[in-house]
N, C-alpha and C. Protein backbone atom coordinates (compact mmCIF):
# COMPACT_ATOMS: atom_id res chain seq x y z
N UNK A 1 -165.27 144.29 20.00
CA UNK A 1 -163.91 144.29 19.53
C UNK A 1 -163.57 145.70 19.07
N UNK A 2 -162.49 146.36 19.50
CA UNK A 2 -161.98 147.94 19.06
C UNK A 2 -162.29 147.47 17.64
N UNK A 3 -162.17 148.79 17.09
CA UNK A 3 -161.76 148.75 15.44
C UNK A 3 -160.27 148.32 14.99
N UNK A 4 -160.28 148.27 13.77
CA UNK A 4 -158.75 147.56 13.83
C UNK A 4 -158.32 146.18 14.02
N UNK A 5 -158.65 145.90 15.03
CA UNK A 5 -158.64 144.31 16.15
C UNK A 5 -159.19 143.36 15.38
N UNK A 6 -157.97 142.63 14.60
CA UNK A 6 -158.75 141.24 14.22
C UNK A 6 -159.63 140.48 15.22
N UNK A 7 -159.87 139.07 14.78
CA UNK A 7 -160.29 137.86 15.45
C UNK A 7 -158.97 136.98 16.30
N UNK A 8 -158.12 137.22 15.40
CA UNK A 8 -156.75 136.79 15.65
C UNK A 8 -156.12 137.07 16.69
N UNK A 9 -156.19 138.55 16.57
CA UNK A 9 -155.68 139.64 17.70
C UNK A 9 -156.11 139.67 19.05
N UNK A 10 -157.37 139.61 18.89
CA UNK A 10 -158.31 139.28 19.85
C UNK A 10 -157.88 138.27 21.02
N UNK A 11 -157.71 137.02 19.76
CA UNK A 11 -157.60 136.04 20.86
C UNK A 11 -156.34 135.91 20.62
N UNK A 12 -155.42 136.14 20.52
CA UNK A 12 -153.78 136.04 21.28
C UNK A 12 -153.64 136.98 22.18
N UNK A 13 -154.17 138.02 22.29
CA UNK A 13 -154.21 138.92 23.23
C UNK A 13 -155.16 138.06 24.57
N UNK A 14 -155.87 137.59 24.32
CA UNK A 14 -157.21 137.23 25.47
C UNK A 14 -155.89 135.75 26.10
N UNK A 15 -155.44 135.41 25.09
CA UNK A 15 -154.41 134.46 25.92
C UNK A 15 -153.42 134.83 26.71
N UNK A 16 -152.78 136.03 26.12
CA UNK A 16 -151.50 136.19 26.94
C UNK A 16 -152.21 137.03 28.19
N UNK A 17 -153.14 137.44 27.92
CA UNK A 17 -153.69 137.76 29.40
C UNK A 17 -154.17 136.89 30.25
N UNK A 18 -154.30 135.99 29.74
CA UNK A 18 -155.05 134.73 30.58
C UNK A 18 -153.59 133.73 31.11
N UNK A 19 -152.54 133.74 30.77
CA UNK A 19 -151.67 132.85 30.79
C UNK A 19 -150.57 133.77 31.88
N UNK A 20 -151.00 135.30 32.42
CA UNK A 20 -150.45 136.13 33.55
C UNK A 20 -150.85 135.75 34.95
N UNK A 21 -150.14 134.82 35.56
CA UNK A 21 -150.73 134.44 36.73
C UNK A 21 -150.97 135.56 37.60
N UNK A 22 -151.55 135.03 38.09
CA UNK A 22 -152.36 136.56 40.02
C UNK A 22 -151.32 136.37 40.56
N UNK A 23 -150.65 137.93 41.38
CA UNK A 23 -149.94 138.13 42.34
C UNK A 23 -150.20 136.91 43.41
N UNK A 24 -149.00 136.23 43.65
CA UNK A 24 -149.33 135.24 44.95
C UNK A 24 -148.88 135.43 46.19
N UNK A 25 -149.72 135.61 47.01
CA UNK A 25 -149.63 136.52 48.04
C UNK A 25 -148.46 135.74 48.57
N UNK A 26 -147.46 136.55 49.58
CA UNK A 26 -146.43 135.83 50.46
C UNK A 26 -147.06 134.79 51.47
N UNK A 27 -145.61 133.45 51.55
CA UNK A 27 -146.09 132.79 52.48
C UNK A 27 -146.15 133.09 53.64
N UNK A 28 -147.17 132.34 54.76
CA UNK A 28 -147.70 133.13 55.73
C UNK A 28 -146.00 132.49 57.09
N UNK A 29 -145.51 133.64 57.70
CA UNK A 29 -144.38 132.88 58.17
C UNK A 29 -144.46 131.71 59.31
N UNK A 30 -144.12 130.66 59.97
CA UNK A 30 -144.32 130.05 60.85
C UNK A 30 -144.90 130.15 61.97
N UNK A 31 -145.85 129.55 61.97
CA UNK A 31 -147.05 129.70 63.45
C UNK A 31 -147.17 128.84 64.23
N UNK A 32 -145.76 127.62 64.33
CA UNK A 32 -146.08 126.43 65.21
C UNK A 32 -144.99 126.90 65.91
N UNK A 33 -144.74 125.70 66.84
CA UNK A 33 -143.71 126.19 67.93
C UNK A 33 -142.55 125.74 67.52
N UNK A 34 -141.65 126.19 68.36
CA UNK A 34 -140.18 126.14 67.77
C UNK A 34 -139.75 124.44 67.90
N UNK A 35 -139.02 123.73 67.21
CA UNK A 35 -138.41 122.62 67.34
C UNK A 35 -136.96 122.54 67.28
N UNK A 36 -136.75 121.18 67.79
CA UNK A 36 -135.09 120.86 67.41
C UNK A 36 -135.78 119.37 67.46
N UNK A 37 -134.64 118.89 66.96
CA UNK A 37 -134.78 117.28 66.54
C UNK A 37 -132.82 116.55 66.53
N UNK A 38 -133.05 115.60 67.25
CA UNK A 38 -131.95 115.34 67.35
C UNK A 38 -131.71 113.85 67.39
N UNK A 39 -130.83 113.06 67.03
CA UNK A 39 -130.72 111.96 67.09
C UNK A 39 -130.91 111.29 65.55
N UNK A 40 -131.11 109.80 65.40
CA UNK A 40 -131.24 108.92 64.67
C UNK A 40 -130.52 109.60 62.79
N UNK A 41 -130.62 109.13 61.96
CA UNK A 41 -129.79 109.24 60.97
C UNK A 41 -129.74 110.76 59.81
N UNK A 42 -129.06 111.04 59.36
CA UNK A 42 -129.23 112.09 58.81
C UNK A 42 -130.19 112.28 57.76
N UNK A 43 -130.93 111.17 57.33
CA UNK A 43 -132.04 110.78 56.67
C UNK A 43 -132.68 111.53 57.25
N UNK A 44 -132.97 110.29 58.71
CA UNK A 44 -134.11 110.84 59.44
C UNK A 44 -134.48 111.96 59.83
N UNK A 45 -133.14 112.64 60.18
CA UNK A 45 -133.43 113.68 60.69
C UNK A 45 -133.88 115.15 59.73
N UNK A 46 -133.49 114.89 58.25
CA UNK A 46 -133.56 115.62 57.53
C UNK A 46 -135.29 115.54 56.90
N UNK A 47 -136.15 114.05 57.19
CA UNK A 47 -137.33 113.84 57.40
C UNK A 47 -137.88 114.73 58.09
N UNK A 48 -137.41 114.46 58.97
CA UNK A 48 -138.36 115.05 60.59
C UNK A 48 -138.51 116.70 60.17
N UNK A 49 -137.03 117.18 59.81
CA UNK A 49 -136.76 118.48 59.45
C UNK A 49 -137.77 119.53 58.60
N UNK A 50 -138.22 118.07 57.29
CA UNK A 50 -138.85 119.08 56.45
C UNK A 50 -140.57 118.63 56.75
N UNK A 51 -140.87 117.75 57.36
CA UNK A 51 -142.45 117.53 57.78
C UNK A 51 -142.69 118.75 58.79
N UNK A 52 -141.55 119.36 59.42
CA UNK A 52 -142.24 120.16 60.96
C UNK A 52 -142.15 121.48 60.19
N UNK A 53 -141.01 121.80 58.74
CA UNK A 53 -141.32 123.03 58.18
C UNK A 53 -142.29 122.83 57.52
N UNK A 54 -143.15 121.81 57.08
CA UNK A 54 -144.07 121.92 56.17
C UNK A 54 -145.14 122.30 56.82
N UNK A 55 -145.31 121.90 57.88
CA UNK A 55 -146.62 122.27 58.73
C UNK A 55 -146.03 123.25 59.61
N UNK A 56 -145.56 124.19 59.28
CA UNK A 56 -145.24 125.56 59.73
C UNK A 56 -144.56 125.74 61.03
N UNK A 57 -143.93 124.50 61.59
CA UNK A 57 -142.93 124.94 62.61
C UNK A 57 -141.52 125.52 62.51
N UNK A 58 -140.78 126.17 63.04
CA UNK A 58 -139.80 126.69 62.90
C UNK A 58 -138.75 125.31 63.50
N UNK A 59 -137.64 124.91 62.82
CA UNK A 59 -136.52 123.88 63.38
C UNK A 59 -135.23 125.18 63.55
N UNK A 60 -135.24 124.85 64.90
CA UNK A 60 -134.29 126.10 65.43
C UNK A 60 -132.62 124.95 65.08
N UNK A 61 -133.06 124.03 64.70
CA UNK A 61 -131.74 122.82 65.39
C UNK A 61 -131.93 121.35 65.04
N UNK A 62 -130.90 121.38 64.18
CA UNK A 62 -131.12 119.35 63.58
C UNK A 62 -129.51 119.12 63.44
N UNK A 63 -129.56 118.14 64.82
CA UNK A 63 -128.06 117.39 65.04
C UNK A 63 -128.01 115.71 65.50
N UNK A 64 -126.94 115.37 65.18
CA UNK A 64 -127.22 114.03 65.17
C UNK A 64 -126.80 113.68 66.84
N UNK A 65 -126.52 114.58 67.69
CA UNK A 65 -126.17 114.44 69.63
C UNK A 65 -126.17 115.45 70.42
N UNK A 66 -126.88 115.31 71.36
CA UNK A 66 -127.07 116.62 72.16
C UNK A 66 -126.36 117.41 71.99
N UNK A 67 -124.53 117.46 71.96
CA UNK A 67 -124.10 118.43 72.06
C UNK A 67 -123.84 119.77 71.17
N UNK A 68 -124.68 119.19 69.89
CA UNK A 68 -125.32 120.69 69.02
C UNK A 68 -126.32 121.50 69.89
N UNK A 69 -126.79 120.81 70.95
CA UNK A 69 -128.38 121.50 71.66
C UNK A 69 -127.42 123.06 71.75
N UNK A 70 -126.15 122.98 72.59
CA UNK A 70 -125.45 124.05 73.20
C UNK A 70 -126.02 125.39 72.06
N UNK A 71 -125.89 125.35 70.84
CA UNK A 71 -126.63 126.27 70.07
C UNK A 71 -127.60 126.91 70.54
N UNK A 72 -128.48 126.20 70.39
CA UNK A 72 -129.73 126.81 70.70
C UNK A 72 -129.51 127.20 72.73
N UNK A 73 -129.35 128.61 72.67
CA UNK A 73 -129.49 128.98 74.38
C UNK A 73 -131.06 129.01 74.66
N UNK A 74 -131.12 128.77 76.15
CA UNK A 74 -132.38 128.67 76.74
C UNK A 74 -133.10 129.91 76.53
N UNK A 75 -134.55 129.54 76.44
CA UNK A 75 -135.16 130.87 77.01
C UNK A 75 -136.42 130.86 77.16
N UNK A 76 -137.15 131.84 77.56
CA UNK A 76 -138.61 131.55 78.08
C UNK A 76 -139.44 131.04 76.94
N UNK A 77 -139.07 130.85 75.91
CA UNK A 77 -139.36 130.32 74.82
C UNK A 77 -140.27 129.09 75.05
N UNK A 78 -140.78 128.16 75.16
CA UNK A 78 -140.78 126.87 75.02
C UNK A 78 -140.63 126.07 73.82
N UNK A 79 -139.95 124.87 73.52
CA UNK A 79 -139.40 124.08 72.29
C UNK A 79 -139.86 122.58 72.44
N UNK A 80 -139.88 122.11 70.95
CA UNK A 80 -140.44 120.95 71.12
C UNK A 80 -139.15 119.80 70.91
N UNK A 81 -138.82 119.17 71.48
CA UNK A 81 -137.13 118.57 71.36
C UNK A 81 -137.69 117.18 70.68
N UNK A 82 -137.88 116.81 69.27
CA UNK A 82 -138.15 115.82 68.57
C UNK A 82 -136.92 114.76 68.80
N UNK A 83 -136.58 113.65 69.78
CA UNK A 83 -135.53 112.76 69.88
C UNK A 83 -136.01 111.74 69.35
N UNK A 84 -135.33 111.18 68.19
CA UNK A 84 -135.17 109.86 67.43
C UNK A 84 -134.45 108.76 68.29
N UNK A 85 -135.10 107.98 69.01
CA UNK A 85 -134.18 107.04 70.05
C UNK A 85 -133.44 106.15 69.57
N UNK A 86 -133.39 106.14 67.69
CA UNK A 86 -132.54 105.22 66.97
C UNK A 86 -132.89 104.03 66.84
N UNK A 87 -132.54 102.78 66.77
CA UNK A 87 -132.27 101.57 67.28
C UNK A 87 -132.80 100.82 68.52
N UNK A 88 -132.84 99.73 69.08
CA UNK A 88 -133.25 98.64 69.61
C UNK A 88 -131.62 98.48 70.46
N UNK A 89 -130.84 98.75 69.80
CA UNK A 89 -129.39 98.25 70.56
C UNK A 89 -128.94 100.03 71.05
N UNK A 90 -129.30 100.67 70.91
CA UNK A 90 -129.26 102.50 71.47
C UNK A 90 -129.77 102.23 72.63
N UNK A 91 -129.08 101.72 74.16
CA UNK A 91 -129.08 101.55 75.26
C UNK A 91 -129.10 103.38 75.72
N UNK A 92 -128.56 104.13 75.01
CA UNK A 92 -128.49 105.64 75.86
C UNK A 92 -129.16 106.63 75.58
N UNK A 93 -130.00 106.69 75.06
CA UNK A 93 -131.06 107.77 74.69
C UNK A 93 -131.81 108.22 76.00
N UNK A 94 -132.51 107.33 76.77
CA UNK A 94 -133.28 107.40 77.77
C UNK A 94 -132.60 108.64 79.13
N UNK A 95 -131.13 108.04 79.29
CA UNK A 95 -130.14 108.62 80.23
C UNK A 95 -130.03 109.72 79.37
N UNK A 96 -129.34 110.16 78.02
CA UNK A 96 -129.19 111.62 77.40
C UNK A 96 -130.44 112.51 77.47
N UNK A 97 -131.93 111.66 77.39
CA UNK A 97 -132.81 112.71 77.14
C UNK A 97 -133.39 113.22 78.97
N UNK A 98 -132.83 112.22 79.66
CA UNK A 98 -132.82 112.88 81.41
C UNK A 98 -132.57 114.04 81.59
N UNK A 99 -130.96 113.79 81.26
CA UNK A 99 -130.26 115.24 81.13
C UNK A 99 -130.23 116.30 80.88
N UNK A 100 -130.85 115.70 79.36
CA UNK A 100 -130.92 117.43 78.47
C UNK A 100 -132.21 118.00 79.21
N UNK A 101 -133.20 117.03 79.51
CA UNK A 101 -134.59 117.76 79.82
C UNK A 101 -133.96 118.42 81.74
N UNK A 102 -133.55 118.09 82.21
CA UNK A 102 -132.83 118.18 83.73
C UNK A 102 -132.43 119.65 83.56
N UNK A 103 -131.31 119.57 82.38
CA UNK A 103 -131.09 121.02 82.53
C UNK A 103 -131.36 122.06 81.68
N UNK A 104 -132.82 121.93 80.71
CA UNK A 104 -133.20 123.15 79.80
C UNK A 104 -134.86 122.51 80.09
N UNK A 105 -135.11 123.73 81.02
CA UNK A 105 -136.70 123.86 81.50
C UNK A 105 -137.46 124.29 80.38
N UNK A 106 -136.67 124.54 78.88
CA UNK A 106 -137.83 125.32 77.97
C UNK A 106 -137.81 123.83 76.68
N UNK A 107 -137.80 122.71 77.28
CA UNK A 107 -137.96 121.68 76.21
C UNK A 107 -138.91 120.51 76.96
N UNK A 108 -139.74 120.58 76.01
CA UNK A 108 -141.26 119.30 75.79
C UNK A 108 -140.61 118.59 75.11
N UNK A 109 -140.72 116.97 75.00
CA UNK A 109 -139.94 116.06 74.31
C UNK A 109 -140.55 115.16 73.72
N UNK A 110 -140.60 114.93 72.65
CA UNK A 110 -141.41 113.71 71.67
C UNK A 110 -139.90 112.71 71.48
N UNK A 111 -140.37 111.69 71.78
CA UNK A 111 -139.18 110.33 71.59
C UNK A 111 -139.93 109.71 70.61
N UNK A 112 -138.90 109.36 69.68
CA UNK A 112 -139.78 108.32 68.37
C UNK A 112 -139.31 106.62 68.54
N UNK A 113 -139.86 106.32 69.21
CA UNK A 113 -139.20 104.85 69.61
C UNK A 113 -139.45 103.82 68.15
N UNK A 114 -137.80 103.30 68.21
CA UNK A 114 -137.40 102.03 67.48
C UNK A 114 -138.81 100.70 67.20
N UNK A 115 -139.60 100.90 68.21
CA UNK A 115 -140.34 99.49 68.04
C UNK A 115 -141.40 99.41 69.61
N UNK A 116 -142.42 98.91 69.25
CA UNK A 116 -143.89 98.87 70.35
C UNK A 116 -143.31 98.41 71.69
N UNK A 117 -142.35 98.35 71.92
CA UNK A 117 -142.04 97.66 73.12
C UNK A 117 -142.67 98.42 74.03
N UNK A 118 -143.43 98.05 75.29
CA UNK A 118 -143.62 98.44 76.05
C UNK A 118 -142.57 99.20 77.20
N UNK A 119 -141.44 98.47 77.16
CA UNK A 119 -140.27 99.20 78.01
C UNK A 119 -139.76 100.39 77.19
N UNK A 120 -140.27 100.23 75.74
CA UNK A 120 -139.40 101.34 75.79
C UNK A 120 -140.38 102.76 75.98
N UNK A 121 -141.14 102.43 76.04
CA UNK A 121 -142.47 103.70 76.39
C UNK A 121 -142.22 103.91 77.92
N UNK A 122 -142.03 103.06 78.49
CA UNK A 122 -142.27 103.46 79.60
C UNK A 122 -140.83 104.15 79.95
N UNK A 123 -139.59 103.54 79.63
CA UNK A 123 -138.71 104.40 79.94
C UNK A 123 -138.45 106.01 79.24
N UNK A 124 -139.56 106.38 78.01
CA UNK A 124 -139.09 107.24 77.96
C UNK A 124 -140.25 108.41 78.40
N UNK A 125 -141.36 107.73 79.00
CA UNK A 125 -141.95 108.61 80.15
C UNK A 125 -140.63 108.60 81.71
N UNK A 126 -140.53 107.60 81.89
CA UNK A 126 -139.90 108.10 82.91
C UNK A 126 -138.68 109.10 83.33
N UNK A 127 -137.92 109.00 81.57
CA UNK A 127 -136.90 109.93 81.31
C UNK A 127 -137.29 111.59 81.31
N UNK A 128 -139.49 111.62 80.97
CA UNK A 128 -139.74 113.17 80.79
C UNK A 128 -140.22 113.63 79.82
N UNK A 129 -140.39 112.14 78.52
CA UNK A 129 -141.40 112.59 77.59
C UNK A 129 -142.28 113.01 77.44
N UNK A 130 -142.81 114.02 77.02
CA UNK A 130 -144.32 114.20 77.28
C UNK A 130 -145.35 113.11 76.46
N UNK A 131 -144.62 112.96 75.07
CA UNK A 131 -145.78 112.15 74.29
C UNK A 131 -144.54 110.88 73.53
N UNK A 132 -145.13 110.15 73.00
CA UNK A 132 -144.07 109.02 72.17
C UNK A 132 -144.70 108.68 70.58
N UNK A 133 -143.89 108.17 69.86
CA UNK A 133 -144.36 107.71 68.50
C UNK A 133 -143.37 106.41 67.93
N UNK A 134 -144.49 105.00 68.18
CA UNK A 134 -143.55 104.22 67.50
C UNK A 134 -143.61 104.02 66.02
N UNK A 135 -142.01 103.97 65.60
CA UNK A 135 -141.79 103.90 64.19
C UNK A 135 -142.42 102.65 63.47
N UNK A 136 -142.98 102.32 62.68
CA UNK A 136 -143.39 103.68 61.55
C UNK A 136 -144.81 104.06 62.20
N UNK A 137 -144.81 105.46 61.53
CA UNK A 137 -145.92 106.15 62.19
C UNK A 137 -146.20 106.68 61.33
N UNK A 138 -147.72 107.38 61.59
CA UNK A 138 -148.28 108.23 60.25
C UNK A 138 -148.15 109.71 60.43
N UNK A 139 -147.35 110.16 59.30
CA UNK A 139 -147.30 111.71 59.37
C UNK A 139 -148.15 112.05 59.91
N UNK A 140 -149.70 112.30 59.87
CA UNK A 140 -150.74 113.43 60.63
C UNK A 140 -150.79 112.93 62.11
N UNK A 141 -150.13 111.74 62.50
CA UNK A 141 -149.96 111.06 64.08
C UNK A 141 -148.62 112.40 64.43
N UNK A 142 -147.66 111.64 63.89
CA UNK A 142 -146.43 113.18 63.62
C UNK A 142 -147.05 114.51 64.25
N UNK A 143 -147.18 114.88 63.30
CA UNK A 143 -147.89 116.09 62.83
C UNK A 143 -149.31 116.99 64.52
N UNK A 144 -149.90 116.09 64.56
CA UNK A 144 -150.88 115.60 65.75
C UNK A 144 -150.34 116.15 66.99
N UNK A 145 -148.96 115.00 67.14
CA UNK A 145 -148.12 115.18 68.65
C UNK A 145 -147.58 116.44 68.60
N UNK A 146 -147.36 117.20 67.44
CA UNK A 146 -146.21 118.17 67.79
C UNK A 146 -147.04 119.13 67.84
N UNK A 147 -148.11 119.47 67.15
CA UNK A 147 -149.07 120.81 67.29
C UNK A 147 -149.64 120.49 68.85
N UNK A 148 -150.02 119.33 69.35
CA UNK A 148 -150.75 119.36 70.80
C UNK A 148 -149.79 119.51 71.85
N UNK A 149 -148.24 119.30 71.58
CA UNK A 149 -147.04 119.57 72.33
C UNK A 149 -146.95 121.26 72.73
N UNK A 150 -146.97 121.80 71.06
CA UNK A 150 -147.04 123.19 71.00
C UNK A 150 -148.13 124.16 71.55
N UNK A 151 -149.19 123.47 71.67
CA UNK A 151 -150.43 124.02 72.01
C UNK A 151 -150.53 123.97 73.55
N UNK A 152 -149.48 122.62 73.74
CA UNK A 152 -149.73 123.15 75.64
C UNK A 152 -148.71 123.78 76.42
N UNK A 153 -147.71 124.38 74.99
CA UNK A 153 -146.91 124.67 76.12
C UNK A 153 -146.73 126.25 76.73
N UNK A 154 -146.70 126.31 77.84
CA UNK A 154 -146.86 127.62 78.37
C UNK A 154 -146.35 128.90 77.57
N UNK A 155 -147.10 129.84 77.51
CA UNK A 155 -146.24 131.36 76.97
C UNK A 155 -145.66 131.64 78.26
N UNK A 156 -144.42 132.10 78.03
CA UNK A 156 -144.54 133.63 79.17
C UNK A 156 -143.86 134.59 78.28
């Protein structure tokens, strides 16, 4: 202990040094692939939104109908297009996600289907999904599809 320096001193000093948190280093910026998510409720979508920033994807785009996609322009980019197919009575998802995938070559597509039905898996492979998730599902299932989406999809 210096001279001078109570016991007292000592230790209020040894506290307020101890109670100075460590520089915390910056967060590290996004290292997954780019997303958009579109469809089903603003809940949902605001779900989807903050699970793909939490696990470090970038959401270029969260709208409730394709025609927000127009935002986001194409590019050699590749994107992961998270579509919420809504509902059981949402007859048009299958035909919208044709389209959008028809005419933007830089989107991989995860469909989150309403319920186990077998038709509806199969129609939304046939629409161009790459992978599916029926609701409810477990975040790291989530989580799972979109990093192995991101992981295959081509650089250029």
């Amino acid at each position: 202990m210096p001279p001078g320096e109570t016991n007292i001193h000592a230790f209020l000093t040894a506290s307020e040094k101890a109670s100075i948190a460590p520089a915390v280093p910056a967060p590290a910026p996004p290292s997954g692939a780019p997303a958009i998510v579109l469809g089903g409720s603003e809940d949902t979508r605001l779900l989807l939104r903050g699970l793909l920033r939490l696990h470090r994807h970038r959401v270029l785009l969260e709208a409730p109908t394709r025609e927000g996609l127009d935002r986001v322009p194409p590019s050699s980019e590749m994107k992961i297009l998270v579509l919420d197919a809504g509902t059981e009575k949402n007859e048009t998802w299958a035909e919208e996600l044709t389209s959008i995938l028809h005419a933007r070559s830089d989107l991989q597509a995860l469909v989150i289907l309403p319920s186990s039905d077998p038709g509806f898996e199969t129609r939304a492979r046939q629409a161009g999904a790459r992978a599916t998730l029926v609701r409810p599902f477990a975040i790291r299932d989530f989580i799972q599809v979109v990093d192995s989406l991101g992981r295959s999809a081509p650089t250029t």
